[in-house]
Protein backbone atom coordinates (compact mmCIF):
# COMPACT_ATOMS: atom_id res chain seq x y z
CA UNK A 1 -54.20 30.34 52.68
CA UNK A 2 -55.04 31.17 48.83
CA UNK A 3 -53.74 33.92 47.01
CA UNK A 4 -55.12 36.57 45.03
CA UNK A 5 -53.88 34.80 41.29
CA UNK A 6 -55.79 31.61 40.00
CA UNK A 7 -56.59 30.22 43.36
CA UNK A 8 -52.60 29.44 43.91
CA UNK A 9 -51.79 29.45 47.40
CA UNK A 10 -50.16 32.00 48.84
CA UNK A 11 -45.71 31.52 48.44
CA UNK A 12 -43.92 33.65 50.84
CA UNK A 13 -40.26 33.71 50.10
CA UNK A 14 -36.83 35.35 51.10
CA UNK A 15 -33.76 36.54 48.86
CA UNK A 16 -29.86 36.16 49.53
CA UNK A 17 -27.64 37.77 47.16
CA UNK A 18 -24.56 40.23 47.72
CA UNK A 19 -25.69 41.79 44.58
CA UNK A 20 -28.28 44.96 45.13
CA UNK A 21 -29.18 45.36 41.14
CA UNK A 22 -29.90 41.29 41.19
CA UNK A 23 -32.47 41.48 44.12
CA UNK A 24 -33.78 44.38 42.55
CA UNK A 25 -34.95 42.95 39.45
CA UNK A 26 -35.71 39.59 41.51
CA UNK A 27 -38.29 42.43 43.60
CA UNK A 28 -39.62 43.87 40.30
CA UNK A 29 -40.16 40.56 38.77
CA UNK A 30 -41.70 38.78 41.88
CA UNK A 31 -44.42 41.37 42.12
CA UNK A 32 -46.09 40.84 38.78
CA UNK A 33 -47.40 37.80 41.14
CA UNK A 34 -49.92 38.38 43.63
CA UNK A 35 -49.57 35.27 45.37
CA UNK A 36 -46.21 35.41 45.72
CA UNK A 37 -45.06 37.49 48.93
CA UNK A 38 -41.43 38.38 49.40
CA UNK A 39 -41.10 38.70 53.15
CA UNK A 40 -37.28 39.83 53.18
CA UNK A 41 -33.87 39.70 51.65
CA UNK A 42 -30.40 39.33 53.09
CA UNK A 43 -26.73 39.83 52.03
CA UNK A 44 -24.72 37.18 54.06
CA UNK A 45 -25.00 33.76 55.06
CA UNK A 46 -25.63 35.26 59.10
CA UNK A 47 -28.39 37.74 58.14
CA UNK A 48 -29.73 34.89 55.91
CA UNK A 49 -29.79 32.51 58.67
CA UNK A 50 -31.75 34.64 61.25
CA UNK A 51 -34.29 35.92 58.50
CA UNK A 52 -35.05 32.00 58.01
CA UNK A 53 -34.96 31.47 61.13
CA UNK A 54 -37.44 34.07 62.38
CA UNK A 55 -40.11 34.77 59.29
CA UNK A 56 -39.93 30.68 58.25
CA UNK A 57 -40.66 31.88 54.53
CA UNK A 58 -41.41 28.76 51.91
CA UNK A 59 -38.71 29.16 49.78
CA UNK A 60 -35.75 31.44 49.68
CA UNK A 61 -33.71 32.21 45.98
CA UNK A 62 -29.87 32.38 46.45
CA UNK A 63 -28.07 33.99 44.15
CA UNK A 64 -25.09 31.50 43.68
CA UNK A 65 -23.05 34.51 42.10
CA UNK A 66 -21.92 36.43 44.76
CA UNK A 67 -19.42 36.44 46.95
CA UNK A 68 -21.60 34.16 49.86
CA UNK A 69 -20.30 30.22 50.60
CA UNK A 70 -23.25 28.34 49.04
CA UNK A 71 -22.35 25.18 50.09
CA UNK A 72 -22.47 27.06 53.93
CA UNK A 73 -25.64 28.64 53.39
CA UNK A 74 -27.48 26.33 51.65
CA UNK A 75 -27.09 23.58 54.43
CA UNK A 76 -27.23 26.10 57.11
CA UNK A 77 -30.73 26.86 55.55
CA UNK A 78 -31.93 23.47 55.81
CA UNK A 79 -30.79 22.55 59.35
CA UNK A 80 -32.41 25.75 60.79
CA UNK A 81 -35.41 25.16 58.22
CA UNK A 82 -35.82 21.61 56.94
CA UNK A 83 -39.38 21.98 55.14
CA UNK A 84 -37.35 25.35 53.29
CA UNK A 85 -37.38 25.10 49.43
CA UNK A 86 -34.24 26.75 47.70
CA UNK A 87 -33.73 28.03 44.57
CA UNK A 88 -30.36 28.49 42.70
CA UNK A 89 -29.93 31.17 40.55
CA UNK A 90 -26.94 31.71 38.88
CA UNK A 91 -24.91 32.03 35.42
CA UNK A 92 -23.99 28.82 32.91
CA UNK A 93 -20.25 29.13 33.56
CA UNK A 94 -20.50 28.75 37.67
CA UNK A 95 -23.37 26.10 36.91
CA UNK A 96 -21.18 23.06 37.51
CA UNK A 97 -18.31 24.01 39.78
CA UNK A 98 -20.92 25.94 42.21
CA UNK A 99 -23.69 23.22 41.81
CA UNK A 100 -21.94 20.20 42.27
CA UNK A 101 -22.76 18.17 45.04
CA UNK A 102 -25.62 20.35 45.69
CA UNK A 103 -28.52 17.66 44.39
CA UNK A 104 -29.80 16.45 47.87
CA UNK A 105 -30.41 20.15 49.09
CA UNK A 106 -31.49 22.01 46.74
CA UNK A 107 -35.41 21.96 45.02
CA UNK A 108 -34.44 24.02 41.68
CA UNK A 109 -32.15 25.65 39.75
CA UNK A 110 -32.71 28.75 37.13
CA UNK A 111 -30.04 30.05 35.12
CA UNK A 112 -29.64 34.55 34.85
CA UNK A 113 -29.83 34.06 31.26
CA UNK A 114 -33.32 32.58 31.16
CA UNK A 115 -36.66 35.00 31.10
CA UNK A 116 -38.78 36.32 34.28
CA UNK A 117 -41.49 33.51 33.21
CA UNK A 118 -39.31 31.10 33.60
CA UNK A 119 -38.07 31.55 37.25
CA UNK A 120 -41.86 32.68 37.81
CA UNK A 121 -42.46 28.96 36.81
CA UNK A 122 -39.95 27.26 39.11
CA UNK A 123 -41.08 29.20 41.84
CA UNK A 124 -44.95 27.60 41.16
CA UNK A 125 -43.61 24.13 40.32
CA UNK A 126 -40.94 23.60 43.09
CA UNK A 127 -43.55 24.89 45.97
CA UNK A 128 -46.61 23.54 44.46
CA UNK A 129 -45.26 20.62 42.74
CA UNK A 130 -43.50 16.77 43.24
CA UNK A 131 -40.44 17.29 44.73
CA UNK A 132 -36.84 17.20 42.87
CA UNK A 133 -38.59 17.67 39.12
CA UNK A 134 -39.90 20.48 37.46
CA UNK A 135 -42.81 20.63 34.92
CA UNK A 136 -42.73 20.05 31.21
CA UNK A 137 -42.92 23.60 30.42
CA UNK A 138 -39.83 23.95 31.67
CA UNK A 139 -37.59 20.95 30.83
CA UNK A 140 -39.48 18.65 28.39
CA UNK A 141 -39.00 15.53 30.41
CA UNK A 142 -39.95 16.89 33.57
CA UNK A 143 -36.73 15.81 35.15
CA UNK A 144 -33.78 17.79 36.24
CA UNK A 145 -31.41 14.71 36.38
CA UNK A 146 -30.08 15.07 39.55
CA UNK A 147 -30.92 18.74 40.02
CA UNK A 148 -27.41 19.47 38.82
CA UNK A 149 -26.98 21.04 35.23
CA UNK A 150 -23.16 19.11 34.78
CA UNK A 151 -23.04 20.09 31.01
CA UNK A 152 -19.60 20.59 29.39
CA UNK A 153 -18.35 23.02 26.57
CA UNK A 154 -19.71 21.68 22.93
CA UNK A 155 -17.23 19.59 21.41
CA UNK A 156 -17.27 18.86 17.45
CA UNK A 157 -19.63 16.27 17.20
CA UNK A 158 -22.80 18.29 19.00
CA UNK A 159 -21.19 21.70 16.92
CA UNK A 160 -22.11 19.27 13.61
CA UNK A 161 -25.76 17.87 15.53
CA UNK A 162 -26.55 22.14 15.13
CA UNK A 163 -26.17 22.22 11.83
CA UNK A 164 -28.80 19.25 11.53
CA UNK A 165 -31.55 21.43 13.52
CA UNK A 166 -34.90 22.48 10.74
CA UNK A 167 -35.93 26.16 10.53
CA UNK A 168 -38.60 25.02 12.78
CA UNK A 169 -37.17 23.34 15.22
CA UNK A 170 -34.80 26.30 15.42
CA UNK A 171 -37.89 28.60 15.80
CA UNK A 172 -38.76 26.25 18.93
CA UNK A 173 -35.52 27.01 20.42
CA UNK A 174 -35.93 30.92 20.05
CA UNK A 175 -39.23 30.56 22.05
CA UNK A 176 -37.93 28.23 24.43
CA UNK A 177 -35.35 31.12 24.80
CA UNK A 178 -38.03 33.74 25.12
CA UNK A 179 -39.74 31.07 28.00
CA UNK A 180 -42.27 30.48 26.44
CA UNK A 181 -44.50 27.12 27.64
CA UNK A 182 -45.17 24.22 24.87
CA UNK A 183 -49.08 25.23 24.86
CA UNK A 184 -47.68 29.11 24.35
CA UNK A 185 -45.22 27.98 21.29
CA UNK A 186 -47.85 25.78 19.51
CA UNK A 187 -49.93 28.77 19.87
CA UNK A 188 -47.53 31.19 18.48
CA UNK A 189 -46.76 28.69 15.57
CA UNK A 190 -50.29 27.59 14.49
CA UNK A 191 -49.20 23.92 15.62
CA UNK A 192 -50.26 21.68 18.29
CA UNK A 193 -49.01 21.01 21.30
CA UNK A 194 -48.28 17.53 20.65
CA UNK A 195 -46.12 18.56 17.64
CA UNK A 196 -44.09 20.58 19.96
CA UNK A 197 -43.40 17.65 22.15
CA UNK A 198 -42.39 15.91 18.95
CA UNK A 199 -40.00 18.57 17.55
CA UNK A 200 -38.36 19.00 21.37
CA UNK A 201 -37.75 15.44 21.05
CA UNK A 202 -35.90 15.80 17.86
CA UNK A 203 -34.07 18.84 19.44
CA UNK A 204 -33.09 17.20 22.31
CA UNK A 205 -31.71 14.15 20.64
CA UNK A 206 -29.61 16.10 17.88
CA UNK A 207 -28.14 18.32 20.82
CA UNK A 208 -27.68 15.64 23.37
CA UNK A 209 -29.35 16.85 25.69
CA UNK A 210 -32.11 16.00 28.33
CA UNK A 211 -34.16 19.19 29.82
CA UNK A 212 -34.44 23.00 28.51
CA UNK A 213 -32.38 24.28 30.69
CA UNK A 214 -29.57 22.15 29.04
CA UNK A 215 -30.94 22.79 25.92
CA UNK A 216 -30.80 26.85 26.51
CA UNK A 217 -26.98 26.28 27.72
CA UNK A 218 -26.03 24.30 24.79
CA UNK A 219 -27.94 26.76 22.37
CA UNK A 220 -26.21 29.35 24.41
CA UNK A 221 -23.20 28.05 23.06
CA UNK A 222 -23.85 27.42 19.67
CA UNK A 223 -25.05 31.19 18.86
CA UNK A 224 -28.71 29.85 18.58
CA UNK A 225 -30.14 32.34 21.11
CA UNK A 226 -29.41 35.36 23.32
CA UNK A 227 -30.96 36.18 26.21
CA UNK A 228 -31.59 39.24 29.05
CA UNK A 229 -30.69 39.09 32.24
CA UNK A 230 -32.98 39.87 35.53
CA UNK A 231 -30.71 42.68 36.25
């Protein structure tokens, strides 16, 4: 079945989170996509289970905030649904402790901090997409490394690595922040697209790190960027 937006087909999906202003601005920002069709939402791991069980949606987003067992639901999810894709979302200082040992069932994680656009593009990639990566856009090696962020406080060494970052590689983060695409930051910046890919590299390798989404937790910590929430 094809949707109404650029031919994608249509995504019907299902939220689970405890937390009513989080699915509301998951509601306002899934319906700035035709194509994608929420079909229901649910506030426990029991309601969750018979809303997979009975509308079969393609992916559901679990808010890993809340007060739900994750570990419970998320492998609940797959037995009852095994063809399910599910989507993480949740804040940089539960990202290890709640995501560990999560790798093998989940298809994608987003972090609360990052922009609409960029759960917008999970939900495209992880449905659409190869299984257990994500696209360029998103991570700039299009591999989430497990699926598990696993990135630790900044000690001194990555703290001096900051200080080595160019006004324009800093101006890369800030739109990476914003969630912006590569071919949207070239744009923005007059460059090319390959340039971007060039100046990521740099970033990546002065902050030791290996996606964006470590990248916006380490910049996170460093003070180079601030970000909204969905809620």
């Amino acid at each position: 079945m094809i949707g109404l937006e650029r031919g994608h087909a249509l995504i019907t999906m299902a939220i689970v989170s405890t937390n009513y202003l989080v699915r509301l601005g998951l509601q306002t920002v899934i319906k700035t996509r035709a194509h994608i069709q929420l079909i229901g939402e649910a506030t426990s791991v029991a309601e969750a289970e018979e809303l997979i069980a009975r509308e079969k949606p393609h992916l559901v987003l679990v808010d890993s905030e809340g007060e739900i067992n994750i570990r419970e639901l998320v492998r609940k999810l797959k037995a009852s649904v095994p063809t399910i894709k599910i989507i993480l979302l949740g804040g940089i200082e539960d990202a290890q402790g709640t995501w560990q040992g999560l790798s093998s069932w989940i298809d994608g994680i987003v972090l609360s901090i990052q922009p609409p656009p960029a759960l917008l593009a999970t939900i495209d990639y992880v449905c659409h997409g190869q299984a257990k990566t994500i696209p360029d856009e998103l991570n700039g090696t299009g591999r989430l490394n497990g699926m598990a962020l696993g990135i630790s406080n900044a000690g001194p060494s990555s703290l001096r690595s900051s200080d080595t970052l160019t006004k324009r590689e800093r101006e890369i983060i800030d739109l990476i922040g914003q969630g912006l695409p590569n071919k949207d930051i070239a744009d923005r910046l007059c460059i090319c697209s390959t340039t971007v890919r060039h100046h990521l590299t740099s970033i990546f390798d002065k902050l030791g790190v290996t996606s964006r989404q470590k990248l916006l937790i380490r910049a996170h910590q460093h003070g180079l960027v601030e970000f909204r929430t969905f809620a």
